[in-house]
N, C-alpha and C. Protein backbone atom coordinates (compact mmCIF):
# COMPACT_ATOMS: atom_id res chain seq x y z
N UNK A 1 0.85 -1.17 0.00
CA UNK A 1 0.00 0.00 0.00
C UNK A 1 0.90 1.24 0.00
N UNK A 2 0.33 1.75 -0.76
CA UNK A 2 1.96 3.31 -0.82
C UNK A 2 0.84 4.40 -0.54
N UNK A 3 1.88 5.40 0.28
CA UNK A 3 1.44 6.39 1.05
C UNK A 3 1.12 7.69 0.65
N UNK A 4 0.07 8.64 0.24
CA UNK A 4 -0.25 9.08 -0.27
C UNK A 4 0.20 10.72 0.64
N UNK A 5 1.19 11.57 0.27
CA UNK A 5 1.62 12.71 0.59
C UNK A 5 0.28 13.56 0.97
N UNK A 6 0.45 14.06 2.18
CA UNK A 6 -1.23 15.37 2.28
C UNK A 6 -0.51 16.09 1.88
N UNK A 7 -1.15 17.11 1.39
CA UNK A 7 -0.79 18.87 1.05
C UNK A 7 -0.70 19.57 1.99
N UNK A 8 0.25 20.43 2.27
CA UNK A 8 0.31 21.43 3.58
C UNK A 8 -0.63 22.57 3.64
N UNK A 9 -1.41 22.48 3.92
CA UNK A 9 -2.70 23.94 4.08
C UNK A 9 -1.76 24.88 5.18
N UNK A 10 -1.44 26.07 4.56
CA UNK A 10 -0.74 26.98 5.31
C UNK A 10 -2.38 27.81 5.92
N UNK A 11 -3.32 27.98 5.28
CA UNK A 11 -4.24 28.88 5.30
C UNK A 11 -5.31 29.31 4.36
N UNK A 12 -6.26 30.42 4.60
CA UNK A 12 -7.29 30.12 3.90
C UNK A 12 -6.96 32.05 3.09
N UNK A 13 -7.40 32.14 2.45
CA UNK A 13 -7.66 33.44 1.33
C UNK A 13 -8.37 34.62 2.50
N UNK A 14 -7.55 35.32 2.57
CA UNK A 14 -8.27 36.34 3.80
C UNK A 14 -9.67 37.17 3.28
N UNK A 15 -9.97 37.14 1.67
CA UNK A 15 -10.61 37.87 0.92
C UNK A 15 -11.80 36.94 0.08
N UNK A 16 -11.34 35.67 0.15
CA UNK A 16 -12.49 34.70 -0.51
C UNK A 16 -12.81 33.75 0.17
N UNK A 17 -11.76 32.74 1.31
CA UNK A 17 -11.69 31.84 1.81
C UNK A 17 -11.07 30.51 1.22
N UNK A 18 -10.94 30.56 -0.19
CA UNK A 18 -9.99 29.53 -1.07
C UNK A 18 -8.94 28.81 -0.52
N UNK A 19 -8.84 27.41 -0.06
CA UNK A 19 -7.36 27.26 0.54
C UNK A 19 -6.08 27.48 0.31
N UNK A 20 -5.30 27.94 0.75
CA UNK A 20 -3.98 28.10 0.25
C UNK A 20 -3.47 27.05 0.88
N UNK A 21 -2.68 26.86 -0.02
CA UNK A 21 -1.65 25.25 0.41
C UNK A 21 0.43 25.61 -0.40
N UNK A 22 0.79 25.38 0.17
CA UNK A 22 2.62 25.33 0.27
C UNK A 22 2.89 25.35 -1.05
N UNK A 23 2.13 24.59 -2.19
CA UNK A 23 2.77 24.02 -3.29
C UNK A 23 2.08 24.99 -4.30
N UNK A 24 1.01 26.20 -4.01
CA UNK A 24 0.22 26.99 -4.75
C UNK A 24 1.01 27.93 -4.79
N UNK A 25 0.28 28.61 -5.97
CA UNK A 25 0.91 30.41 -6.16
C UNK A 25 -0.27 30.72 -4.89
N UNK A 26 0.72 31.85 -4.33
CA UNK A 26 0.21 32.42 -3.36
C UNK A 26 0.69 34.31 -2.95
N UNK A 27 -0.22 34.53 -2.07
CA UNK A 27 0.44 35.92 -1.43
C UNK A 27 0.54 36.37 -0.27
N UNK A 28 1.47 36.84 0.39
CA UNK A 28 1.37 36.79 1.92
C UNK A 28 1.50 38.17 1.92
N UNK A 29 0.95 38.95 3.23
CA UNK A 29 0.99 40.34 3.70
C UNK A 29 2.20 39.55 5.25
N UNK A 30 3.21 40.25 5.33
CA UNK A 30 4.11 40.00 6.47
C UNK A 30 3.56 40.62 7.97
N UNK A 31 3.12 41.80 7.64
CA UNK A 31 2.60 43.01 8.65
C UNK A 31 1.22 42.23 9.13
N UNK A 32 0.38 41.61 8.42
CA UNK A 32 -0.90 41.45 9.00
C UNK A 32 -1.42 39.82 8.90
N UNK A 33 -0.22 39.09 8.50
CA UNK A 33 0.18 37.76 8.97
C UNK A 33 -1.41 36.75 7.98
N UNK A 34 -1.59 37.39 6.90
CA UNK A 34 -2.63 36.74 5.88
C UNK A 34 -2.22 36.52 4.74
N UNK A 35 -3.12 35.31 3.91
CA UNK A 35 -2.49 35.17 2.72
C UNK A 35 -3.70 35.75 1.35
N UNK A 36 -3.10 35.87 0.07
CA UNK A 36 -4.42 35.65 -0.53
C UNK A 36 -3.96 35.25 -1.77
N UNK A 37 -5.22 34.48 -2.29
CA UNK A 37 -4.81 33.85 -3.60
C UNK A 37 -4.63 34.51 -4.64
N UNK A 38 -4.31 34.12 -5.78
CA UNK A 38 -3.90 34.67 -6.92
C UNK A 38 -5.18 35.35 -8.00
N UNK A 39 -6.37 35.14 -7.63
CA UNK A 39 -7.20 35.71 -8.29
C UNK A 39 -7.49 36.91 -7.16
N UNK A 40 -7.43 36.89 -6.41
CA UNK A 40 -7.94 38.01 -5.28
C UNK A 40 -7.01 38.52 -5.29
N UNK A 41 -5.65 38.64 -5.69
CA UNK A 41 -4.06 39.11 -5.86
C UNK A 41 -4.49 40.79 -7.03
N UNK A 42 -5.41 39.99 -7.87
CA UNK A 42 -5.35 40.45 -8.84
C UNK A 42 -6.93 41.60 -8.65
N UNK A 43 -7.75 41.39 -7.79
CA UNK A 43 -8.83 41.82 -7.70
C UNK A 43 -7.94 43.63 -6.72
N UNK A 44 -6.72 42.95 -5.85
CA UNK A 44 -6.77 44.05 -5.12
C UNK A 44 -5.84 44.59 -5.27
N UNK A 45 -4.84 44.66 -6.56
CA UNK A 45 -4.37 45.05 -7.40
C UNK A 45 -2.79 44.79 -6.79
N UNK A 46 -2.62 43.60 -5.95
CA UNK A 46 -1.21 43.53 -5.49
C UNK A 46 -1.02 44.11 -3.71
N UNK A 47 -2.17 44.84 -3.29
CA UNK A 47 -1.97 45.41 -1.80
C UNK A 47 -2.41 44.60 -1.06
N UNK A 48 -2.55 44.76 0.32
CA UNK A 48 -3.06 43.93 1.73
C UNK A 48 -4.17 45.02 1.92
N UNK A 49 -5.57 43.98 1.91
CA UNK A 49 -6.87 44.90 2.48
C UNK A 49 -6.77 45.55 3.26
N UNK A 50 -5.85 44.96 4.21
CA UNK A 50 -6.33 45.45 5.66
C UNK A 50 -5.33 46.81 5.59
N UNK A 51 -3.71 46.70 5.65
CA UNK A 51 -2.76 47.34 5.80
C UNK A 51 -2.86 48.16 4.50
N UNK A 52 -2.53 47.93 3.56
CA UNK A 52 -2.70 48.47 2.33
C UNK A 52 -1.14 48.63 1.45
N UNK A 53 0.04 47.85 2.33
CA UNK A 53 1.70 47.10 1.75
C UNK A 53 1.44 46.35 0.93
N UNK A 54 2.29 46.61 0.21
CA UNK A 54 2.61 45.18 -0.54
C UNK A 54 2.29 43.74 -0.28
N UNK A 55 2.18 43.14 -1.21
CA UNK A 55 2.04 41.60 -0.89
C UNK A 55 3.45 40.61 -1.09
N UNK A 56 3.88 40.17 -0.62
CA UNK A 56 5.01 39.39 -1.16
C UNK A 56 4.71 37.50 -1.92
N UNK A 57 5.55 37.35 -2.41
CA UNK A 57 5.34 35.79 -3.24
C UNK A 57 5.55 34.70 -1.97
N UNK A 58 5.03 33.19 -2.06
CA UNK A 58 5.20 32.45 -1.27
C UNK A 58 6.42 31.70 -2.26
């Protein structure tokens, strides 16, 4: 029986709820400790809702 790897769920989309997982494109705000996915990346034109910094790449 071979062992089937889980995916690491770091977290959920602070803006949709979409899971984010380790192995996805992703976006993290450092300052307000959230991630958001790559379509909501694009909805908020690259900033953090809350803070309004940059987003950085996972």
């Amino acid at each position: 029986m071979a062992y089937v790897p889980k995916r690491l769920l770091l977290g959920r989309c602070r803006r949709c709820g979409k899971p984010v997982y380790k192995s996805d494109e992703a976006y993290y705000c450092p300052r307000c400790n959230i991630y958001i996915c790559p379509i909501c990346y694009a909805k908020v034109r690259g900033r953090c809702p809350i803070c309004l910094s940059d987003l950085k790449t996972l």
